[in-house]
Each structure stands twice: as C-alpha cells, then as structure tokens.
PDB file of N, CA and C in Angstrom:
ATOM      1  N   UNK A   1     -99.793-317.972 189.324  1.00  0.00           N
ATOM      2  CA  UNK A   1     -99.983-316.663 188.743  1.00  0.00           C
ATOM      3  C   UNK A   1    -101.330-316.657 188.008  1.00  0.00           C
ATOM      4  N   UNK A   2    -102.174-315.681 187.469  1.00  0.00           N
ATOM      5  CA  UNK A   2    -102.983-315.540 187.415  1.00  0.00           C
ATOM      6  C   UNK A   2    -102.991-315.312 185.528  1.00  0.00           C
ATOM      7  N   UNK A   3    -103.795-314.638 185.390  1.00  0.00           N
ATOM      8  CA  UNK A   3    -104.278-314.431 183.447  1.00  0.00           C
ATOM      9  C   UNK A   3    -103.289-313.067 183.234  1.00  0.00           C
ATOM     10  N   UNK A   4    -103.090-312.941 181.888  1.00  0.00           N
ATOM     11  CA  UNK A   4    -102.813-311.605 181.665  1.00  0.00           C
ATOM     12  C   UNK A   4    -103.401-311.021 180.655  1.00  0.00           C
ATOM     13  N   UNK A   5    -103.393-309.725 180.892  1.00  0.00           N
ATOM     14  CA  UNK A   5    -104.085-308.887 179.860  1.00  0.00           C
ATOM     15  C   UNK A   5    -103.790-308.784 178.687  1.00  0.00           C
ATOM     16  N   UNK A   6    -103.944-308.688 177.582  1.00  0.00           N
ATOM     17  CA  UNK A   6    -103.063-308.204 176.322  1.00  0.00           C
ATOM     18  C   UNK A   6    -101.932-307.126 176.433  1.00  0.00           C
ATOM     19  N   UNK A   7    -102.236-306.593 176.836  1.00  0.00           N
ATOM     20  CA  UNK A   7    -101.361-305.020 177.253  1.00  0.00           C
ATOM     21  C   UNK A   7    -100.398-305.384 178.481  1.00  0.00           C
ATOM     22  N   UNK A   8    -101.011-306.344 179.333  1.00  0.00           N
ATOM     23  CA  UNK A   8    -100.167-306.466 180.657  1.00  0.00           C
ATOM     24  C   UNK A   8     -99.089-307.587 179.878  1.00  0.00           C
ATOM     25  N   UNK A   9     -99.552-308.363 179.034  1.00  0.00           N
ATOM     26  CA  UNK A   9     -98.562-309.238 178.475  1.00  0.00           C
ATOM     27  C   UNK A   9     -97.597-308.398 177.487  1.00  0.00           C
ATOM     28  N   UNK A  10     -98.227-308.148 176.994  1.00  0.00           N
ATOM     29  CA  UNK A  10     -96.753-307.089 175.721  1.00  0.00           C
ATOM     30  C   UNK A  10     -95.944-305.979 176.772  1.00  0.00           C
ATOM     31  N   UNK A  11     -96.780-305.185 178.163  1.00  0.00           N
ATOM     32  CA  UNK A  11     -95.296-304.694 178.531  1.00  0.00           C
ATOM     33  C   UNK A  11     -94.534-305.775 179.129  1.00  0.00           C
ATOM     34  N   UNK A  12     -95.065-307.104 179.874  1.00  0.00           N
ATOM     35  CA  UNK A  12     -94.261-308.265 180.406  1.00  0.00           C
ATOM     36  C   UNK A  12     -93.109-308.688 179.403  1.00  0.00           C
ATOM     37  N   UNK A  13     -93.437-308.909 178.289  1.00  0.00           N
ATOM     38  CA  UNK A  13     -92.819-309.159 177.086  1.00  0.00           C
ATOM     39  C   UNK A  13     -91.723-307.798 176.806  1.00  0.00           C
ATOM     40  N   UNK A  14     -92.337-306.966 176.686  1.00  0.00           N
ATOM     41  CA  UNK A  14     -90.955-305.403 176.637  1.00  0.00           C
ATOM     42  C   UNK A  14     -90.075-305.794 177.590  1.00  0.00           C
ATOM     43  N   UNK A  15     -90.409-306.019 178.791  1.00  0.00           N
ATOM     44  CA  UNK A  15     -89.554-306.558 180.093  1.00  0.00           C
ATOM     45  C   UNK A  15     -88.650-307.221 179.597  1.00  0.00           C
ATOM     46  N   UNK A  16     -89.253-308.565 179.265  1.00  0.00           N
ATOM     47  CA  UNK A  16     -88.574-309.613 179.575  1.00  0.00           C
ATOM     48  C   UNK A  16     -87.626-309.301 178.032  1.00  0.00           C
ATOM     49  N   UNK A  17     -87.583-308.974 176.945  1.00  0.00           N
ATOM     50  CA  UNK A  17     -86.887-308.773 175.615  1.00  0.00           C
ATOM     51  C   UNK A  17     -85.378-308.858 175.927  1.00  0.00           C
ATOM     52  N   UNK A  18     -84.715-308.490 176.576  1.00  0.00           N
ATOM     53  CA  UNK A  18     -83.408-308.652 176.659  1.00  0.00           C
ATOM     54  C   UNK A  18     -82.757-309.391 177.891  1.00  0.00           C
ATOM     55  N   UNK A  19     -83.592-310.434 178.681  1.00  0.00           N
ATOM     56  CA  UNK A  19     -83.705-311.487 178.594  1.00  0.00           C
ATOM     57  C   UNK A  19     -83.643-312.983 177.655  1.00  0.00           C
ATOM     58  N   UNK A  20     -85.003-312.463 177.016  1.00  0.00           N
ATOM     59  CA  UNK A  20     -85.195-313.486 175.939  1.00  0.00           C
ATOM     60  C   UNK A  20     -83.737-313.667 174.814  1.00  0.00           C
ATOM     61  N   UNK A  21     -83.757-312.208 174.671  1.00  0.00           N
ATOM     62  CA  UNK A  21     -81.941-312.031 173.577  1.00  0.00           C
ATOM     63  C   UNK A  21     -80.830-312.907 174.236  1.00  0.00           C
ATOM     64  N   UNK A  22     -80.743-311.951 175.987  1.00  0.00           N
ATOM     65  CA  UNK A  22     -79.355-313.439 176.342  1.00  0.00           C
ATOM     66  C   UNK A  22     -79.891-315.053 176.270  1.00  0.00           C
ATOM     67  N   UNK A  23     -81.029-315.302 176.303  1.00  0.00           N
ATOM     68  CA  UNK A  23     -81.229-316.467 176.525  1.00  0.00           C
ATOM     69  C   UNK A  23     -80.899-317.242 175.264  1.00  0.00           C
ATOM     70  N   UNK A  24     -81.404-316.590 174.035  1.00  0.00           N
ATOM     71  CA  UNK A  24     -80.724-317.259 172.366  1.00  0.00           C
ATOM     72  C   UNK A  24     -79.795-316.788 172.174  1.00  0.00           C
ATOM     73  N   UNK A  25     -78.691-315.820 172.814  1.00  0.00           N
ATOM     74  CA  UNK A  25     -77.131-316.198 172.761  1.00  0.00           C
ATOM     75  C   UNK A  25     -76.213-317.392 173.534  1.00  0.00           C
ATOM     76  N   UNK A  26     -77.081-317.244 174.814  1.00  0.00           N
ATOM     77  CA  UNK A  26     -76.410-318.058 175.800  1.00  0.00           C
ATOM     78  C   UNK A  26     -76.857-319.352 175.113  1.00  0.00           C
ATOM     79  N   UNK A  27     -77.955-319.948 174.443  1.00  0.00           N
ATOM     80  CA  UNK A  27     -77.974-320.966 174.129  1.00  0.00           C
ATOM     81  C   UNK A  27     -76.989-321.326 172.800  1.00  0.00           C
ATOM     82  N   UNK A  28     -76.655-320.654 172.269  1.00  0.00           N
ATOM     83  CA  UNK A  28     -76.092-320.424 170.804  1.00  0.00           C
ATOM     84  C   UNK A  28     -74.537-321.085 171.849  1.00  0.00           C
ATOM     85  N   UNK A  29     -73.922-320.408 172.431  1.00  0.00           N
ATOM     86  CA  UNK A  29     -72.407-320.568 173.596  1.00  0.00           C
ATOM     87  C   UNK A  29     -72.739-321.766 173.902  1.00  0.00           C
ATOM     88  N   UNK A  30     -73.459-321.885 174.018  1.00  0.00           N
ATOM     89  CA  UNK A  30     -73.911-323.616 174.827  1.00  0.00           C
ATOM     90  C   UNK A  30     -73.688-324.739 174.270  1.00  0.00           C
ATOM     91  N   UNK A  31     -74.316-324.770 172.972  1.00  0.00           N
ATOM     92  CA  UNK A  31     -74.309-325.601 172.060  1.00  0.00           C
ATOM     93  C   UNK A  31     -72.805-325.609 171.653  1.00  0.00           C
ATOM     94  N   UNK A  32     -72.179-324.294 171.103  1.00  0.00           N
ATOM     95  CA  UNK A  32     -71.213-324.714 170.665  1.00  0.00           C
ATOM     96  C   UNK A  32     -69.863-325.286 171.890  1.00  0.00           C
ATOM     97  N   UNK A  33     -69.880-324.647 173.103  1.00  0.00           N
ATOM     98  CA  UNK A  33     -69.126-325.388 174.371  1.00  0.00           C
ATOM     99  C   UNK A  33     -69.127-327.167 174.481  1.00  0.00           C
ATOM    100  N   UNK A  34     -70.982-327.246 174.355  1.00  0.00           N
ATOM    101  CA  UNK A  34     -70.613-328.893 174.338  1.00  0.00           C
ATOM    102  C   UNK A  34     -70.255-329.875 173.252  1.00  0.00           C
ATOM    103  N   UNK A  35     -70.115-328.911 172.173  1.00  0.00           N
ATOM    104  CA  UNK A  35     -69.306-329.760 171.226  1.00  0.00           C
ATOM    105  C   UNK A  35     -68.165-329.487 171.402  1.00  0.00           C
ATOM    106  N   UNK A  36     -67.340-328.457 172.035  1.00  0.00           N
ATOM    107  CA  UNK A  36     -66.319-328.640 171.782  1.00  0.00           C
ATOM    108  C   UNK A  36     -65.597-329.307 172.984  1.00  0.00           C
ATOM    109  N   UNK A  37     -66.771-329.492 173.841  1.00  0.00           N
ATOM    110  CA  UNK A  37     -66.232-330.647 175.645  1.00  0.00           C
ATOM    111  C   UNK A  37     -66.275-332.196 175.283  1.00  0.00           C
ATOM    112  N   UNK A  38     -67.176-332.239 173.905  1.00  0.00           N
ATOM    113  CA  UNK A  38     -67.470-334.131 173.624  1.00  0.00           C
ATOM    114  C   UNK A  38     -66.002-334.547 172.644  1.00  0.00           C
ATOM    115  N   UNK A  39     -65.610-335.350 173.397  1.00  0.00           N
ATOM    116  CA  UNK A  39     -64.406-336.410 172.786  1.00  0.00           C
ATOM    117  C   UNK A  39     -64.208-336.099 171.380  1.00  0.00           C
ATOM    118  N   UNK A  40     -63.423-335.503 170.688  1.00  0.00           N
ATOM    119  CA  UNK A  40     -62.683-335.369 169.559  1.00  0.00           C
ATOM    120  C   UNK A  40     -63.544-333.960 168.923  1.00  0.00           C
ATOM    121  N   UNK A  41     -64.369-332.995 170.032  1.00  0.00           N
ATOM    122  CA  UNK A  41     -65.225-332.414 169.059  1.00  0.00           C
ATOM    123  C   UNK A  41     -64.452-330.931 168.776  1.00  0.00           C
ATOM    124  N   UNK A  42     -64.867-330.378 168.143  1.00  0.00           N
ATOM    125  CA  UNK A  42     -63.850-328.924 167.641  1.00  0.00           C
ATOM    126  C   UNK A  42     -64.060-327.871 168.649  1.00  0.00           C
ATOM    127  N   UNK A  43     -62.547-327.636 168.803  1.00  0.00           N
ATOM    128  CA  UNK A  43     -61.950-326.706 169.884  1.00  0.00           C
ATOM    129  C   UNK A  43     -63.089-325.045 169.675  1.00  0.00           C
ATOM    130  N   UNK A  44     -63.124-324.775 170.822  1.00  0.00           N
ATOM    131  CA  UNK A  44     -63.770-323.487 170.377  1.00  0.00           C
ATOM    132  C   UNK A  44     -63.248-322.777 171.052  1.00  0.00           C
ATOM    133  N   UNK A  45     -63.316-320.963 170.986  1.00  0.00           N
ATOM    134  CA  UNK A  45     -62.555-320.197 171.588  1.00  0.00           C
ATOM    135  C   UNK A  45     -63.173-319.378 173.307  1.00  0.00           C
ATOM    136  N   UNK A  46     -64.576-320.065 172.783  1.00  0.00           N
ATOM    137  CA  UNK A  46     -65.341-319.973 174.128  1.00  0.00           C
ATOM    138  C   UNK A  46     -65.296-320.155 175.124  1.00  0.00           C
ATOM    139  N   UNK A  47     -63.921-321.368 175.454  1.00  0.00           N
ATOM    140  CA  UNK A  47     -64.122-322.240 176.598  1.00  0.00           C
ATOM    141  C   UNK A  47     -63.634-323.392 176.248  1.00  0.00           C
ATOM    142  N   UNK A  48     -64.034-324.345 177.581  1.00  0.00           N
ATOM    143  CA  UNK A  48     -64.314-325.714 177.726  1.00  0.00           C
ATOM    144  C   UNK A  48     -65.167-325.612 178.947  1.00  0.00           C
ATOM    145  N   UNK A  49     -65.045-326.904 179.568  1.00  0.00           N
ATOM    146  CA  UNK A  49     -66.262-327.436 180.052  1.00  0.00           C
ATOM    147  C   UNK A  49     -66.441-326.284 181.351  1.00  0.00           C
ATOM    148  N   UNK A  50     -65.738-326.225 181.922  1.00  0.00           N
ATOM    149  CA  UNK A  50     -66.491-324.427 183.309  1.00  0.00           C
ATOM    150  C   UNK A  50     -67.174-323.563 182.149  1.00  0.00           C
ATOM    151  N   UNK A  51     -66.807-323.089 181.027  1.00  0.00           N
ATOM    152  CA  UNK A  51     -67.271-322.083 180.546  1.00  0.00           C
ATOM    153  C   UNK A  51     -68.835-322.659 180.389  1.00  0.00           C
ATOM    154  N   UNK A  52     -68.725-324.087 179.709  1.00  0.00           N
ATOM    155  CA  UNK A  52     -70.112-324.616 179.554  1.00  0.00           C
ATOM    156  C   UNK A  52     -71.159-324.953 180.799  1.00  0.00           C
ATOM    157  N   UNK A  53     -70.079-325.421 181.749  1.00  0.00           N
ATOM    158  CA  UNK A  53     -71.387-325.311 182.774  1.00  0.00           C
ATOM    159  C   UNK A  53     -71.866-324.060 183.489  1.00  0.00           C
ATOM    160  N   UNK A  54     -70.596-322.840 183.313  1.00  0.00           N
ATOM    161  CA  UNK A  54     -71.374-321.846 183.485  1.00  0.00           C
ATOM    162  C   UNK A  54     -72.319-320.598 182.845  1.00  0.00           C
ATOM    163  N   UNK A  55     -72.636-321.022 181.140  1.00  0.00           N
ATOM    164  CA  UNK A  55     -73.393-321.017 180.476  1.00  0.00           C
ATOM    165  C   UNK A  55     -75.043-321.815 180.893  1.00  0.00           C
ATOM    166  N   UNK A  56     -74.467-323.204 180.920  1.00  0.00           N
ATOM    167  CA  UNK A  56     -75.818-323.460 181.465  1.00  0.00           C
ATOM    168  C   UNK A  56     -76.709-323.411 182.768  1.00  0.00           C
ATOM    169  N   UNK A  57     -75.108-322.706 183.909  1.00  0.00           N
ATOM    170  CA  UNK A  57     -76.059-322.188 185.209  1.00  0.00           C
ATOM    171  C   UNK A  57     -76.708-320.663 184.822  1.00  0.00           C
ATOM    172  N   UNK A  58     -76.206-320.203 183.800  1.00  0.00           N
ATOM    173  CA  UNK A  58     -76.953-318.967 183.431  1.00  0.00           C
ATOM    174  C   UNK A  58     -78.605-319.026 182.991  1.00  0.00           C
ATOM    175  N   UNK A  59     -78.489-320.072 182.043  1.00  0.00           N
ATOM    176  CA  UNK A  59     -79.574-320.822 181.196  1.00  0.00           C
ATOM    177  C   UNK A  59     -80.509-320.708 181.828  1.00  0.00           C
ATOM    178  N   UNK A  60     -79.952-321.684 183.213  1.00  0.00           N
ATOM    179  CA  UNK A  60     -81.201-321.613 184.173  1.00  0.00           C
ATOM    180  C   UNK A  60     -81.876-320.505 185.100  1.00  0.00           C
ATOM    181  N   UNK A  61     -80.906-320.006 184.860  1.00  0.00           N
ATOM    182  CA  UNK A  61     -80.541-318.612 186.000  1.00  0.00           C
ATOM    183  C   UNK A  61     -82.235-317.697 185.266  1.00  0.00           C
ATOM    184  N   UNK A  62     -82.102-317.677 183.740  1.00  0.00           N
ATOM    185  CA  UNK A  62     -82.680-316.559 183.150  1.00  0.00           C
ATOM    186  C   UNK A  62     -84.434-317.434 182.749  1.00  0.00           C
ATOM    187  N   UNK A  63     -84.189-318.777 182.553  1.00  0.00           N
ATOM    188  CA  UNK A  63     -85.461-318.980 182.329  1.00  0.00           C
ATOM    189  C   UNK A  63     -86.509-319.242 183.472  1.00  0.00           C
ATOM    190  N   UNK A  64     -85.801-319.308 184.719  1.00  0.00           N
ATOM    191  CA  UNK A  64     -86.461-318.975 185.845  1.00  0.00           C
ATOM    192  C   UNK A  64     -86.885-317.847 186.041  1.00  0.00           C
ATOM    193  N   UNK A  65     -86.225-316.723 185.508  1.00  0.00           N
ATOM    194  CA  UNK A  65     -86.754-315.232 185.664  1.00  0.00           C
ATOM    195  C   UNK A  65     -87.858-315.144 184.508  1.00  0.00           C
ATOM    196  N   UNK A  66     -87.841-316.142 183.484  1.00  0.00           N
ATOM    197  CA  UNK A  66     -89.179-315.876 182.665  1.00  0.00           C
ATOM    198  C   UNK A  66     -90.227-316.631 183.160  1.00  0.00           C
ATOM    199  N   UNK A  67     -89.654-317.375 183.889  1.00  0.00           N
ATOM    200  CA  UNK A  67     -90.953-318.469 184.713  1.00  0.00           C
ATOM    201  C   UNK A  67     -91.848-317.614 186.019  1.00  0.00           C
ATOM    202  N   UNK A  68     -91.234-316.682 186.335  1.00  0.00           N
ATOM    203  CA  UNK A  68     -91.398-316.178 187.536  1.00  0.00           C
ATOM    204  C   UNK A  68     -92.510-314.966 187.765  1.00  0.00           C
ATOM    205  N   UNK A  69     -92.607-314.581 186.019  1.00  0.00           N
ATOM    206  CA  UNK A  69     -93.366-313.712 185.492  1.00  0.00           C
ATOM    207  C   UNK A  69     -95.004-314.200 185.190  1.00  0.00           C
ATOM    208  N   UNK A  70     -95.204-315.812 185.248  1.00  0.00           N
ATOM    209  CA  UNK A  70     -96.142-316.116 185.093  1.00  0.00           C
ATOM    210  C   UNK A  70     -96.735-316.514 183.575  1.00  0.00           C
ATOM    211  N   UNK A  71     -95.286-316.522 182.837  1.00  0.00           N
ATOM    212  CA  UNK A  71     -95.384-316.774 181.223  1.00  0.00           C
ATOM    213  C   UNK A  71     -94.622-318.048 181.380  1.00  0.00           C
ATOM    214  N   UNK A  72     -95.045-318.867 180.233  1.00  0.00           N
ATOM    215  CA  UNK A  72     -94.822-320.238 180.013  1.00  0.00           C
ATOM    216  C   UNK A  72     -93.805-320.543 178.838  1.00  0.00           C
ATOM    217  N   UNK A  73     -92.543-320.987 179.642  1.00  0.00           N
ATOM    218  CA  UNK A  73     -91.819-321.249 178.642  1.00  0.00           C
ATOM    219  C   UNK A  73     -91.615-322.707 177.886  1.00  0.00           C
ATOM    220  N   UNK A  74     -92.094-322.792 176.921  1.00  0.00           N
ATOM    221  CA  UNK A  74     -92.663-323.958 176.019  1.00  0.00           C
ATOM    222  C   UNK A  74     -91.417-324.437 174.785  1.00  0.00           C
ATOM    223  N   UNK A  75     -90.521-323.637 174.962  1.00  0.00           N
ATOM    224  CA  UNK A  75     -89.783-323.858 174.088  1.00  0.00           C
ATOM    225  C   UNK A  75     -88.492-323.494 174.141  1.00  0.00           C
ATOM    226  N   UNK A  76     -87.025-324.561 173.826  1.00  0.00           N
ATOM    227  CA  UNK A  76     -86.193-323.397 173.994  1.00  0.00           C
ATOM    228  C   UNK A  76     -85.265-322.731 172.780  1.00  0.00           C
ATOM    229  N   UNK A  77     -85.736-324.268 172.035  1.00  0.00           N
ATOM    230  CA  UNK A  77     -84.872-323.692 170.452  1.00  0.00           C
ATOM    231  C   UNK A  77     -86.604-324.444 169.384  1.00  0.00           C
ATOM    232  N   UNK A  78     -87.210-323.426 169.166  1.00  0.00           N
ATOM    233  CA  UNK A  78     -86.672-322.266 169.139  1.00  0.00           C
ATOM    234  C   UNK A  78     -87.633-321.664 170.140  1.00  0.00           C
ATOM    235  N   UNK A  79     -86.998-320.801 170.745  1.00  0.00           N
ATOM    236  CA  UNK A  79     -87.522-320.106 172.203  1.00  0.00           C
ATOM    237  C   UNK A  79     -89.098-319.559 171.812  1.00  0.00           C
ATOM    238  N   UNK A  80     -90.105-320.020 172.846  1.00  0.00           N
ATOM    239  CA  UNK A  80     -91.564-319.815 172.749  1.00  0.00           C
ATOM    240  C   UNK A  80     -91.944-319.696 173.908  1.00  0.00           C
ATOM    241  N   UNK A  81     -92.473-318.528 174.211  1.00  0.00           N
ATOM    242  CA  UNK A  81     -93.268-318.181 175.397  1.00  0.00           C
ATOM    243  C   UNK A  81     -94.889-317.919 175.418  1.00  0.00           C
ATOM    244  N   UNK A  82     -95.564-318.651 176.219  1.00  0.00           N
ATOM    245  CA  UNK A  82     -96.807-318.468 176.085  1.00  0.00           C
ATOM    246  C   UNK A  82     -96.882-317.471 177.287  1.00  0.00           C
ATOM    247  N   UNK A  83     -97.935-316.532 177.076  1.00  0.00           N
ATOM    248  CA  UNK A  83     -98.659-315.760 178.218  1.00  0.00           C
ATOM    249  C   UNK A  83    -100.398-316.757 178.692  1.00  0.00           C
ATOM    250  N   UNK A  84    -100.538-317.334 179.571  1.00  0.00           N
ATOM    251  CA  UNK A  84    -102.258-317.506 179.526  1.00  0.00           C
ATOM    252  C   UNK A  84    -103.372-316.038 179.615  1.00  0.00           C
ATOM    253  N   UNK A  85    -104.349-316.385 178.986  1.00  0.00           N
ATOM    254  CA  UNK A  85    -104.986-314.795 178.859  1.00  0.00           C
ATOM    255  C   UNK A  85    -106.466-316.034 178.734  1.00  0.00           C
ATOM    256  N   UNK A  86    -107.420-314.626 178.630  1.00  0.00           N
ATOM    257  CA  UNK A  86    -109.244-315.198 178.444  1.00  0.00           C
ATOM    258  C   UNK A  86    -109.305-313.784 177.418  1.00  0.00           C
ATOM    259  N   UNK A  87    -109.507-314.481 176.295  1.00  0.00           N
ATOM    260  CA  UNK A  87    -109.948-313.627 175.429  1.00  0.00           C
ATOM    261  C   UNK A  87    -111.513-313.547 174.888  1.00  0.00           C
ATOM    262  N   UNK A  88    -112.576-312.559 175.455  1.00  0.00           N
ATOM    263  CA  UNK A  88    -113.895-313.113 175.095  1.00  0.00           C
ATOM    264  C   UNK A  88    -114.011-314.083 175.573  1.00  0.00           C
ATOM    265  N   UNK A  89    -114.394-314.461 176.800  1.00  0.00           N
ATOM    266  CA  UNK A  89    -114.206-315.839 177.382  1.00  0.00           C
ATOM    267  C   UNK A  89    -113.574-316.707 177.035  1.00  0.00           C
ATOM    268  N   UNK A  90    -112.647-316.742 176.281  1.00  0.00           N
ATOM    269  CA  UNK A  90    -111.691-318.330 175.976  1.00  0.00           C
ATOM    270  C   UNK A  90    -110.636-318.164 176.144  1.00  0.00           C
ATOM    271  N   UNK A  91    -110.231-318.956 176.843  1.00  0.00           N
ATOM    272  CA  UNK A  91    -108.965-319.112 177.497  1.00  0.00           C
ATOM    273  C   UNK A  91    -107.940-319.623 176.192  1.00  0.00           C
ATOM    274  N   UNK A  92    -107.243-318.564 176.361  1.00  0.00           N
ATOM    275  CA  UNK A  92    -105.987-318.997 175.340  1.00  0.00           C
ATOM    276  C   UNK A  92    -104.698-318.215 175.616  1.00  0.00           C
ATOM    277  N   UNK A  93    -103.671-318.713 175.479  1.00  0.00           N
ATOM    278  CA  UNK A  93    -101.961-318.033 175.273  1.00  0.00           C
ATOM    279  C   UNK A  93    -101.435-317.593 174.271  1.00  0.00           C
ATOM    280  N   UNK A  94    -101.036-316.227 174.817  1.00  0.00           N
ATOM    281  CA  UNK A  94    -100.793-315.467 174.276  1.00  0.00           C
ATOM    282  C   UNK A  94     -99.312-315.645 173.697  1.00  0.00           C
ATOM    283  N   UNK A  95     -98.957-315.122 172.240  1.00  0.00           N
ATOM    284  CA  UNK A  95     -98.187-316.384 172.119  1.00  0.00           C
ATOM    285  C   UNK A  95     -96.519-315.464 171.348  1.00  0.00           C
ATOM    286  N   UNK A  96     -95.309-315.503 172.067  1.00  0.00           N
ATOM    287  CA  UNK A  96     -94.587-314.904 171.145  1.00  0.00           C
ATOM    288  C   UNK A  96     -93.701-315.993 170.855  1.00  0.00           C
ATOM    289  N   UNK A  97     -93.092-316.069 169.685  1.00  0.00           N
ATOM    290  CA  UNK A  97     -91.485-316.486 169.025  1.00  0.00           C
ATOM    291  C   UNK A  97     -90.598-316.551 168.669  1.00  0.00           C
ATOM    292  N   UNK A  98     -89.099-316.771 169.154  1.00  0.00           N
ATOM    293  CA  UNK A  98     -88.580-316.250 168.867  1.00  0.00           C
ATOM    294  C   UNK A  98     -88.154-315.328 167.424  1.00  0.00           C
ATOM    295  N   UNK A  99     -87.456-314.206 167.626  1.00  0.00           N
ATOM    296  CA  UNK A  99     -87.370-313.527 166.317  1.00  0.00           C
ATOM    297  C   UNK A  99     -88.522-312.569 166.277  1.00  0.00           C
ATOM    298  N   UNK A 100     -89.905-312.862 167.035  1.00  0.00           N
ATOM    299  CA  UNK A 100     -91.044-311.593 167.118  1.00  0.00           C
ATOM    300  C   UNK A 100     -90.058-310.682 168.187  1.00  0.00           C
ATOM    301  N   UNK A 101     -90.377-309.251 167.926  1.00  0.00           N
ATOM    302  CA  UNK A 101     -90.336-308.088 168.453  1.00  0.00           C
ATOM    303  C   UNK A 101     -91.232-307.814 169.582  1.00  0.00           C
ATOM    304  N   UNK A 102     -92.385-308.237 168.917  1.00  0.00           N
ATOM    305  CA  UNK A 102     -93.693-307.693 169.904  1.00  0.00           C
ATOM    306  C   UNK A 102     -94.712-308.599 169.915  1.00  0.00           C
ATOM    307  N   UNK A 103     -96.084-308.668 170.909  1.00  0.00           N
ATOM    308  CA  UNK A 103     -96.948-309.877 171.203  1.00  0.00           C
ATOM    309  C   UNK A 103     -98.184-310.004 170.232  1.00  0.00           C
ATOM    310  N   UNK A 104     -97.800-310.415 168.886  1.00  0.00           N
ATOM    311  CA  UNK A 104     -99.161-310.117 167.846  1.00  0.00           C
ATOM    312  C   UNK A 104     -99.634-311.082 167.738  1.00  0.00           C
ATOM    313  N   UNK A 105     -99.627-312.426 168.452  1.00  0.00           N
ATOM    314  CA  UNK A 105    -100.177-313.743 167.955  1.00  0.00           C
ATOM    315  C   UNK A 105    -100.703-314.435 169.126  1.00  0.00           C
ATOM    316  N   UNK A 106    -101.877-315.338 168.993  1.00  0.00           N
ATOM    317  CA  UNK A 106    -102.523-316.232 170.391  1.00  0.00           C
ATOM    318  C   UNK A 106    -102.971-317.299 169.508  1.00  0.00           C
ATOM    319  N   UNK A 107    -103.200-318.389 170.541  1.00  0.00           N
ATOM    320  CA  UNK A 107    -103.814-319.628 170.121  1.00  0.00           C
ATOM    321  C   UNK A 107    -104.890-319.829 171.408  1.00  0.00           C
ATOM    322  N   UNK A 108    -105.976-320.656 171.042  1.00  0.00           N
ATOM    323  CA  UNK A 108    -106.457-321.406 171.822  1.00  0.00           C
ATOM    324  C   UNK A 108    -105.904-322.661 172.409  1.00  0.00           C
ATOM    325  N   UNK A 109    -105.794-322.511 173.929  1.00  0.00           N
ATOM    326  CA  UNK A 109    -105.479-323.832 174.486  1.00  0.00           C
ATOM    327  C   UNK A 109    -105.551-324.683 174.184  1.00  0.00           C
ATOM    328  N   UNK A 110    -106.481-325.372 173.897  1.00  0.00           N
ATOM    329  CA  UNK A 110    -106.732-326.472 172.950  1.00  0.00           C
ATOM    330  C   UNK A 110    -106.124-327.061 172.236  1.00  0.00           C
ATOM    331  N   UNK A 111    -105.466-326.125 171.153  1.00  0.00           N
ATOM    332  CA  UNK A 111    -105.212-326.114 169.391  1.00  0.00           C
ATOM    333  C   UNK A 111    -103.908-326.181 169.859  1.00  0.00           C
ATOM    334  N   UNK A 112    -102.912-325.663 170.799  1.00  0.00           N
ATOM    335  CA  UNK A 112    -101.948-325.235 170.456  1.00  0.00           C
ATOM    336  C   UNK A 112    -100.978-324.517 169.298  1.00  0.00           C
ATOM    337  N   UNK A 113     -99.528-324.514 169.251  1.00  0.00           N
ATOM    338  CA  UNK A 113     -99.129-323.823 168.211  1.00  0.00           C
ATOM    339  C   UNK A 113     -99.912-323.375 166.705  1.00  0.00           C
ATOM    340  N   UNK A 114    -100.426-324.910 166.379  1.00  0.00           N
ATOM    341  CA  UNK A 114    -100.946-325.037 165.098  1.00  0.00           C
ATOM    342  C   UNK A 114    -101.915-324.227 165.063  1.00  0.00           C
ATOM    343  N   UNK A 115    -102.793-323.510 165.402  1.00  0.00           N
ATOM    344  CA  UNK A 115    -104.075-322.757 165.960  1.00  0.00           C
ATOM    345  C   UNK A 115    -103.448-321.583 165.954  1.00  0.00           C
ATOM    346  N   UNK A 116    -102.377-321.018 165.529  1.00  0.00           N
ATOM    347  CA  UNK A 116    -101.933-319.799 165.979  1.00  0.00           C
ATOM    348  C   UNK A 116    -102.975-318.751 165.354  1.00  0.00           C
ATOM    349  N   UNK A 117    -103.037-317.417 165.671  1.00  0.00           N
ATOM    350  CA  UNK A 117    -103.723-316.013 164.741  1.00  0.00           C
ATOM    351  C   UNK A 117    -103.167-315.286 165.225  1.00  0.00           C
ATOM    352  N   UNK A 118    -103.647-314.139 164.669  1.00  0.00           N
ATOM    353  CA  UNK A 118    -102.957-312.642 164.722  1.00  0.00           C
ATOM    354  C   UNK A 118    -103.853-312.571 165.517  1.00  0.00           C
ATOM    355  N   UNK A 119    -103.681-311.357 166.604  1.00  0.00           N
ATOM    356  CA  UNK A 119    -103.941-310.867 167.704  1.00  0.00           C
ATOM    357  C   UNK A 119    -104.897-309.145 166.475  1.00  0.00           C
ATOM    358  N   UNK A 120    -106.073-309.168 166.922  1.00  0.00           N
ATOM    359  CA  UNK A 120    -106.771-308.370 166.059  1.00  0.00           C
ATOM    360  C   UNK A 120    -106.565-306.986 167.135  1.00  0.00           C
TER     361      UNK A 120
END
C-alpha cells in the first residue's frame, strides 16, 4: 500500500472506529476467557474455551481488516495504529491511540512513539 494523506488517513480512521471499538472489547472477552480456561482460574460468564477461541478467531478476523487498509498495527494493548504519510518531505506515521477519537498526532519514523506531536 502506498502513503496516506492526512485527510485520507482520518476518514480511514472514521472507517475503521468501530472496528477499532470491537477490537478493545473483543480483547477485554479474551483476556478474561483465558483466565477463566487456565487450571483453577475464575469461572466467567462469558464462556470457556470455544467462546475463547472464538473470540480470538474474531481478533484476527478484525485486525486483518485494519491491516488491509494499509495502516500499521503496532500495538494491541494498548491498541496503536500507525498510518505511513510524507509530511514536507519526511516520512512519518501518522499516529492514533487507543482512547483518541480522531488522527491529531504523528511521529517521525525514526523516533518512534517517543517523538510523538500534535498534528498542526
């Protein structure tokens, strides 16, 4: 896939938003399924182990559909998606996290996370 625009990334990002939501519930079900599938761990009302593996064929199901978009999923707890973009000639990703609404932050490649800024 190719670069994205600022604008082409925040409607990608509108897109993908309720996505991203099942993806930090389904992980939230997940976590708690495999504790309650590991040897002595607390019963939950979620399930057992089908419910958990079909939580995590979902998992995969949905972060392939964010992969597919050409955004980079870098993270899953806590969920981080990079967009690649050239801003003024420099190549950097465009950067959301979970809990953002909308795409206000980039880093330079380079720097990663730590490098983050506001998107001016």
């Amino acid at each position: 896939m190719g670069l994205f625009t600022v604008e082409e990334a925040r409607d990608e990002l509108a897109t993908l938003l309720p996505v991203l939501d099942e993806i930090v519930a389904l992980r939230a079900d997940a976590a708690e399924l495999a504790a309650a599938v590991r040897l002595n761990g607390p019963p939950t009302d979620l399930g057992g182990l089908p419910e958990l593996k079909a939580a995590q064929a979902r998992l995969d199901e949905l972060m392939t559909t964010v992969q597919q978009t050409g955004a980079e999923l870098k993270s899953l707890a806590p969920l981080l998606i990079d967009f690649p973009a050239d801003l003024d000639g420099v190549s950097v990703l465009l950067c959301w996290l979970e809990g953002d609404r909308a795409l206000n932050w980039y880093h330079r490649t380079d720097l990663g996370f730590a490098g983050r800024r506001p998107l001016s």
